[in-house]
Protein backbone atom coordinates (compact mmCIF):
# COMPACT_ATOMS: atom_id res chain seq x y z
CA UNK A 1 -61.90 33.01 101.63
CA UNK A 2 -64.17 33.14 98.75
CA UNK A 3 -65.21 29.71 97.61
CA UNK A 4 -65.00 28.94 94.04
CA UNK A 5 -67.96 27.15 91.82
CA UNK A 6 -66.87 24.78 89.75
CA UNK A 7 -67.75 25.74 86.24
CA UNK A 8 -70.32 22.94 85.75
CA UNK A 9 -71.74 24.05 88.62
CA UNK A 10 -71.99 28.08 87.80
CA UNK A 11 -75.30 28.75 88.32
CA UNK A 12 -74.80 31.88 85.98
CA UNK A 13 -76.24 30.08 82.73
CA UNK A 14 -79.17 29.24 84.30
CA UNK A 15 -80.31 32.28 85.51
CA UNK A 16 -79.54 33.58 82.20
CA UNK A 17 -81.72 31.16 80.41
CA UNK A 18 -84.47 31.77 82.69
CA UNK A 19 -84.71 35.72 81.89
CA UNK A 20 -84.44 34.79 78.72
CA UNK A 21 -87.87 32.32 78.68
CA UNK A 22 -88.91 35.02 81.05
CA UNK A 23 -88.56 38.18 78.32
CA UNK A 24 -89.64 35.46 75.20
CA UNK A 25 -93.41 34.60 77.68
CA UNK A 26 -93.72 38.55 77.92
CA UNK A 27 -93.22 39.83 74.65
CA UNK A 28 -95.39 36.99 73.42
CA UNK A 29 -98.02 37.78 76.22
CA UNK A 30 -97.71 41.75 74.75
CA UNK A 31 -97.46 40.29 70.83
CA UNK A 32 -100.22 42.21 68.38
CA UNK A 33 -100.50 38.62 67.33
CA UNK A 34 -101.27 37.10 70.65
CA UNK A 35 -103.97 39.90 71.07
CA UNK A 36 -105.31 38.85 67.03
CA UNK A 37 -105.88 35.50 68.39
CA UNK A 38 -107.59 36.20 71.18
CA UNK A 39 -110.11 38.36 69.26
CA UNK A 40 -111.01 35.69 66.75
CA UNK A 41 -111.68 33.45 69.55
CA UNK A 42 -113.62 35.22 70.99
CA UNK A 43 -115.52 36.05 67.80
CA UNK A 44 -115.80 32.34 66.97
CA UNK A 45 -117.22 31.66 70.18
CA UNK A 46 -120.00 34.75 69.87
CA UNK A 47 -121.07 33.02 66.34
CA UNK A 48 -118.74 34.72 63.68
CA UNK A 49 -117.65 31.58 61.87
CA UNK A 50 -115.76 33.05 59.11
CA UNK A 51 -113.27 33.86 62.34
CA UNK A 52 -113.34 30.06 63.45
CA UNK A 53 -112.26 29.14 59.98
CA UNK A 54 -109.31 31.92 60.14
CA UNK A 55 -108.52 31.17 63.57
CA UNK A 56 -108.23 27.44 62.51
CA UNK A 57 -105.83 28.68 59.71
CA UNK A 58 -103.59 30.03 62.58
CA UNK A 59 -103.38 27.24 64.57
CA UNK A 60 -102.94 25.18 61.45
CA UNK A 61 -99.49 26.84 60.97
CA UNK A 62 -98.59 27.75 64.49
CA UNK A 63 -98.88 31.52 63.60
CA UNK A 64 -98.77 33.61 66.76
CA UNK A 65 -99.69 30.45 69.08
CA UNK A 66 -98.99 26.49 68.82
CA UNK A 67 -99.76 24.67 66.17
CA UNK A 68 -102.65 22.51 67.14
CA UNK A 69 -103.74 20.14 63.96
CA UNK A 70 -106.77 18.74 65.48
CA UNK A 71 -108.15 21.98 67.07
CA UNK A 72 -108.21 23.28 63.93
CA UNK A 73 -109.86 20.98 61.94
CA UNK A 74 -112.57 21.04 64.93
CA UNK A 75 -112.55 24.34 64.12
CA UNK A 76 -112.82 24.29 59.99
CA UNK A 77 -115.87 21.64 60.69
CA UNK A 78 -117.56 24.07 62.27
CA UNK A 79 -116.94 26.84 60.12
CA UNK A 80 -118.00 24.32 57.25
CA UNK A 81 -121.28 23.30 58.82
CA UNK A 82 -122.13 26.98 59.14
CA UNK A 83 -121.82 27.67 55.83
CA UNK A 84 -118.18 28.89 55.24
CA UNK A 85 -117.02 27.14 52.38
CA UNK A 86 -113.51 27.79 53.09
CA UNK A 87 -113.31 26.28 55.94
CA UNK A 88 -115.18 23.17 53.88
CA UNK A 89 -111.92 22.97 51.32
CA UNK A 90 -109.41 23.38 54.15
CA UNK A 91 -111.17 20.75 56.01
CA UNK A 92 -110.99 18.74 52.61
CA UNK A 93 -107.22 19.33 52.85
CA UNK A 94 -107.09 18.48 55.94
CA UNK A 95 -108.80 14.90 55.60
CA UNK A 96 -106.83 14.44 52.39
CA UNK A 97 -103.45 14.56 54.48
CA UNK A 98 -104.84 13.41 57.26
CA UNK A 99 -103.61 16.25 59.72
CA UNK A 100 -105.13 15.93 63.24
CA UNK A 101 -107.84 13.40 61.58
CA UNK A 102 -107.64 10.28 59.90
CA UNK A 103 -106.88 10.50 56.68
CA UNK A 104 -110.35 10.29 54.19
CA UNK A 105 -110.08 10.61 50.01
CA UNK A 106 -113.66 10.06 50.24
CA UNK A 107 -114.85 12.73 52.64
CA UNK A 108 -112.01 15.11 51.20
CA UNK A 109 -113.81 15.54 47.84
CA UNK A 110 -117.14 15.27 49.05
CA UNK A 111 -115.92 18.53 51.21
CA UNK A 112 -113.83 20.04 48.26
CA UNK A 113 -117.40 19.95 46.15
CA UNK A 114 -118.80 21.95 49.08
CA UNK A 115 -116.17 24.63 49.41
CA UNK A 116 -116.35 25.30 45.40
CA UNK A 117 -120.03 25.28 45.28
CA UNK A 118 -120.22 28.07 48.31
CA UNK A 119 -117.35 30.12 46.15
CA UNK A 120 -113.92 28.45 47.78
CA UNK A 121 -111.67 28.96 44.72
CA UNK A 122 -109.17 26.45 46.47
CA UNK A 123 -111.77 24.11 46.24
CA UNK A 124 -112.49 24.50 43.08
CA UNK A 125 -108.68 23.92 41.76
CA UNK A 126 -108.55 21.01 44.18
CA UNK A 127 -111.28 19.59 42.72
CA UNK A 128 -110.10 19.89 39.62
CA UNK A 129 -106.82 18.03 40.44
CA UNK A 130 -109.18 15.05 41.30
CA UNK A 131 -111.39 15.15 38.09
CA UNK A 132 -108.25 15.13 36.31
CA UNK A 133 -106.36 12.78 37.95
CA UNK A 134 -110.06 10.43 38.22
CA UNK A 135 -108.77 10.21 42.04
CA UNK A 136 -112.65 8.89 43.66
CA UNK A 137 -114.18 10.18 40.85
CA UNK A 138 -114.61 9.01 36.83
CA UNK A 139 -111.55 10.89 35.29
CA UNK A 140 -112.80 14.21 33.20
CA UNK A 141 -110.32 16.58 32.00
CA UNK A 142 -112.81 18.64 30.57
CA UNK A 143 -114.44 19.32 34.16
CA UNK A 144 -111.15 19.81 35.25
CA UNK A 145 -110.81 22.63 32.92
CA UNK A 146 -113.76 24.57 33.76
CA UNK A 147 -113.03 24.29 37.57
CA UNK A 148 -109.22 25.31 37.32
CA UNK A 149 -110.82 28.17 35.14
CA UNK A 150 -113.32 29.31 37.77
CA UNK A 151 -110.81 29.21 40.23
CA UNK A 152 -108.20 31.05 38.21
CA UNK A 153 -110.87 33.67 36.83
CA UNK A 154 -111.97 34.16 41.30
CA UNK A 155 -107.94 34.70 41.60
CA UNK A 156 -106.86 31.35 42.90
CA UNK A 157 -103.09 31.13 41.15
CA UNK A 158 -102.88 27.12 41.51
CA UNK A 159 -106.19 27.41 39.22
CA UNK A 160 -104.35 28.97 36.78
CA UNK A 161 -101.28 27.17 37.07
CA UNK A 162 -103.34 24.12 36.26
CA UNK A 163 -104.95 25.54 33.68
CA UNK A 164 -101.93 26.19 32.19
CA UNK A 165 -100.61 22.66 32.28
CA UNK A 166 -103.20 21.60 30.33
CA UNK A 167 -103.38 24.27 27.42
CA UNK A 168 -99.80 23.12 27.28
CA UNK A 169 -100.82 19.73 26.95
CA UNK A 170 -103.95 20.17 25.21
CA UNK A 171 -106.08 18.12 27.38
CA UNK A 172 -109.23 19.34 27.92
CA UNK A 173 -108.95 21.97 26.03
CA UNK A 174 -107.00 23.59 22.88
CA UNK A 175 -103.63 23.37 22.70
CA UNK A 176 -102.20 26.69 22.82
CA UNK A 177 -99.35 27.61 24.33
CA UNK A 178 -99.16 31.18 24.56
CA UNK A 179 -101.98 30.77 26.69
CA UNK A 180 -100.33 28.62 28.62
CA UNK A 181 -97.55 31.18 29.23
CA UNK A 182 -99.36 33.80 30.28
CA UNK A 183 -101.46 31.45 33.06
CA UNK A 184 -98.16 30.26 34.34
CA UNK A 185 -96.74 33.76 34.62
CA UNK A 186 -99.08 34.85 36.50
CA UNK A 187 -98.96 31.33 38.78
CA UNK A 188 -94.86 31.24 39.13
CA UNK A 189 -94.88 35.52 39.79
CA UNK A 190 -97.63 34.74 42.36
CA UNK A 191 -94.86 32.10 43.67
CA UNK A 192 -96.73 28.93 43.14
CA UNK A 193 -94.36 26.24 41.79
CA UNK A 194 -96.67 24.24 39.64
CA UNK A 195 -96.73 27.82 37.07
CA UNK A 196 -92.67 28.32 37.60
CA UNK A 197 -92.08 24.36 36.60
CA UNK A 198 -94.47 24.61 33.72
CA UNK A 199 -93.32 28.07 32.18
CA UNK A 200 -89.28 26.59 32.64
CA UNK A 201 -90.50 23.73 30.46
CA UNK A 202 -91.87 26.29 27.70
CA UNK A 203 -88.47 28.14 28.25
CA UNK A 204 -86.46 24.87 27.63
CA UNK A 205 -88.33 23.93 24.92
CA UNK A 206 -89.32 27.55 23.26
CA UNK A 207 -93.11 26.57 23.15
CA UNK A 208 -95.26 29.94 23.12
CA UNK A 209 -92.07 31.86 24.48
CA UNK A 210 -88.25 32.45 23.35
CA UNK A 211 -86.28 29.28 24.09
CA UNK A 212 -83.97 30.12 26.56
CA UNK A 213 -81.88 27.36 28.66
CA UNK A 214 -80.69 30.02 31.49
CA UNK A 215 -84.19 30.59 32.49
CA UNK A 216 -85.16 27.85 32.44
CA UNK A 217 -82.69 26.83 34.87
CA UNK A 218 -84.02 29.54 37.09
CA UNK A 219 -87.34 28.45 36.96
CA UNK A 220 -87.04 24.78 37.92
CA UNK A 221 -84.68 26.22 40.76
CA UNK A 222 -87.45 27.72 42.18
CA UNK A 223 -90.35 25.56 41.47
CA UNK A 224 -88.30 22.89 43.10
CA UNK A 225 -87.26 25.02 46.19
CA UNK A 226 -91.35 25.40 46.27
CA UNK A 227 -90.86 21.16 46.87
CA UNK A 228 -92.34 20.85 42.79
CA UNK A 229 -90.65 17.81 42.58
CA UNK A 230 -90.65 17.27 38.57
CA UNK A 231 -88.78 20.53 38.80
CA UNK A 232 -86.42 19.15 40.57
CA UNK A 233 -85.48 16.72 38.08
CA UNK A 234 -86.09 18.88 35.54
CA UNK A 235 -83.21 21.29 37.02
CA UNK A 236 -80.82 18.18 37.29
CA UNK A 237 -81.61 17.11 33.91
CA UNK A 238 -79.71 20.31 33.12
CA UNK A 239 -76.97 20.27 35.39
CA UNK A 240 -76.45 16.95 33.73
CA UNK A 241 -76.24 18.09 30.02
CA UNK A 242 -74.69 21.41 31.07
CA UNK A 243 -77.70 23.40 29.65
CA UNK A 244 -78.47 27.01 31.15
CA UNK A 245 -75.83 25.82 33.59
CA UNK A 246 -72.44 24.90 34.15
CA UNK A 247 -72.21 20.97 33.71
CA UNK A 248 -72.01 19.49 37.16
CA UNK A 249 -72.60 15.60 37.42
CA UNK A 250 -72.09 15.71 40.98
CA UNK A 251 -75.16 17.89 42.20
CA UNK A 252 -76.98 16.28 39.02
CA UNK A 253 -76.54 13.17 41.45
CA UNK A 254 -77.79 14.77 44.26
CA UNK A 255 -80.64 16.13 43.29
CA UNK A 256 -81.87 12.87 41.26
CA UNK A 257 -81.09 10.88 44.59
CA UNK A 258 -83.40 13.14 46.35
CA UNK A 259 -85.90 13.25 43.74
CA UNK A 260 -85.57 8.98 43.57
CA UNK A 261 -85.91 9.42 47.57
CA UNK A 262 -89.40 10.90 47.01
CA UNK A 263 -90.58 7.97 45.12
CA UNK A 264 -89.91 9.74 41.63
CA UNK A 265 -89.38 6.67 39.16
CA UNK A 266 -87.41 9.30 36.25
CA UNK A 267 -85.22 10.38 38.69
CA UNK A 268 -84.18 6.73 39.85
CA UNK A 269 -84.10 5.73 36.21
CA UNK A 270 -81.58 8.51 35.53
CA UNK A 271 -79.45 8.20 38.90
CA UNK A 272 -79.27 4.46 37.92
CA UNK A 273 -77.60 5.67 34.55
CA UNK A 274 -75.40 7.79 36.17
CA UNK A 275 -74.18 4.85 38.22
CA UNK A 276 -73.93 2.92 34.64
CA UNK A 277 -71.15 5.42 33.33
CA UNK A 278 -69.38 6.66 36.80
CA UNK A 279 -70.93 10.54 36.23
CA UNK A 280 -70.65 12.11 39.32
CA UNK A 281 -70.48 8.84 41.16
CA UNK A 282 -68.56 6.17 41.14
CA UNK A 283 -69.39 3.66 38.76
CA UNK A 284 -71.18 0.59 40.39
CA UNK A 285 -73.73 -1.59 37.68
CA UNK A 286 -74.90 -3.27 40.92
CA UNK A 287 -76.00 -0.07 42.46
CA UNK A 288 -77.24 1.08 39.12
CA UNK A 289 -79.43 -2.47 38.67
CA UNK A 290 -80.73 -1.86 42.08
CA UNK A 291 -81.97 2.24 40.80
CA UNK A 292 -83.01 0.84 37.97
CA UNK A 293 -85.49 -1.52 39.69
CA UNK A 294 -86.69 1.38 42.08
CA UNK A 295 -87.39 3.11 39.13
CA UNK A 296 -89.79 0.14 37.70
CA UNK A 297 -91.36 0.00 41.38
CA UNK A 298 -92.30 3.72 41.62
CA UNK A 299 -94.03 3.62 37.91
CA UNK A 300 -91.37 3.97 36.04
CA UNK A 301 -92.40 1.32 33.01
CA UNK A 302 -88.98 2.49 30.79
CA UNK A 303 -86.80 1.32 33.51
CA UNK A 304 -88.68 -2.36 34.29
CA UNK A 305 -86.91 -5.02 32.75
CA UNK A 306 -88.43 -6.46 28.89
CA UNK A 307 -89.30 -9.71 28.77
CA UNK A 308 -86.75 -11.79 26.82
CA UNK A 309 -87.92 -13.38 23.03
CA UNK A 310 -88.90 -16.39 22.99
């Protein structure tokens, strides 16, 4: 009589999960990938250090092995101390997060000053972001221009998309807008979301190009899937007013609470007046008193309370 297995007991699914890991361990072993890694390791190790640093970029995003944070910034300090000055700005990125080392503002600029001066472009633009921001160093908008314009000018597209911002603005340089079009065309078609969030402004507003709500729209949709987080309030700003978009409170919502999830002071301040008139939530002042003092906490100053007349 043949004995039947219990179906928790059916071995079946087991063996079939074990071919399975079986087949995924030998097509990874025969991967062209695999074989790519193996070949800048062994490169690295024979004294090509421009393969340590893209080696180090692989294991930095787990592409064709594991991701391995603090191997490769091991690896981008070597690179950097033989002269690779990308690996000195990734290294700078790294010790700015503080991914696989402990987190250093200090040692990231010092490091994003040596990538830019041995032609990093990266560097560069994140150096500018510091100079203009005065993050560790005495704020200079004007350096910040020149370095977003090397970088942009050597092809780095966050270079330009900087650049942009600021002929938008006028800081640093002349105000002109067209200009500032053009760099973040070039940024947002090159997919960075800093260019997409800055040209959907000039679309919203018609500076330098044809005022146009839909795009708009577009653009802060996909600066914000590129996590641009102004973009993401910008977008719900418009699903708000029903601009470019059909009016929707209800995602408005959503994407403010996000945004105020993030620590983003505007988009607590505007949740918290959502709340106020019962848009797309239900209305609750209390709930809307406690946005409202998020907002103030995360720099915010509009939403922090006045201080009564004497």
């Amino acid at each position: 009589m043949r004995t039947r297995i219990p179906p928790h007991e059916n071995p079946r699914p087991y063996v079939v999960s074990l071919l399975l890991t079986v087949a995924v361990i030998a097509f990874s072993g025969c991967h062209p990938g695999n074989a790519e890694a193996k070949a800048l390791r062994r490169s690295c190790e024979e004294g090509d250090f421009a393969a340590c640093n893209q080696l180090a970029v692989k294991l930095q995003k787990g592409e064709y092995t594991l991701r391995d944070d603090t191997r490769a910034a091991a690896l981008f300090e070597k690179a950097c101390a033989r002269g690779v000055g990308d690996g000195c700005a990734s290294l700078g990125v790294v010790y700015q997060r503080g991914t696989g080392v402990k987190r250093d503002s200090a040692r990231a600029l010092s490091l994003f000053r040596q990538g830019c001066d041995r032609g990093a472009m990266d560097g560069c633009a994140r150096l500018g972001v510091l100079y203009r921001r005065g993050a560790g160093v005495t704020q200079d908008v004007a350096r910040a221009a020149a370095l977003f314009r090397q970088a942009c000018d050597g092809g780095n597209m966050s270079g330009c998309a900087n650049l942009g911002t600021l002929y938008a603005a006028g800081e640093g340089v002349t105000q002109d807008v067209t200009q500032a079009a053009d760099l973040f065309q070039r940024s947002c078609t090159a997919k960075v979301a800093v260019g997409c969030l800055g040209l959907g402004r000039l679309h919203a507003t018609g500076s330098g190009v044809v005022q146009n709500d839909s795009s708009a729209a577009a653009l802060f949709e996909q600066a914000c899937d590129g996590r641009e987080i102004d973009a993401c309030v910008a977008r719900a700003a418009l699903y708000e007013a029903g601009r470019g978009v059909p009016q929707d409170y209800q995602h408005a919502a959503e994407l403010y609470r996000e945004a105020c999830e993030d620590r983003h002071g505007e988009a607590c301040a505007r949740l918290a007046g959502m709340y106020d008139r019962g848009a797309g939530v239900w209305r609750q002042p209390v709930r809307a008193t406690e946005f409202r003092k998020r907002a103030c906490e995360y720099g915010y100053t509009d939403a922090c309370e006045k201080p009564k007349a004497a």
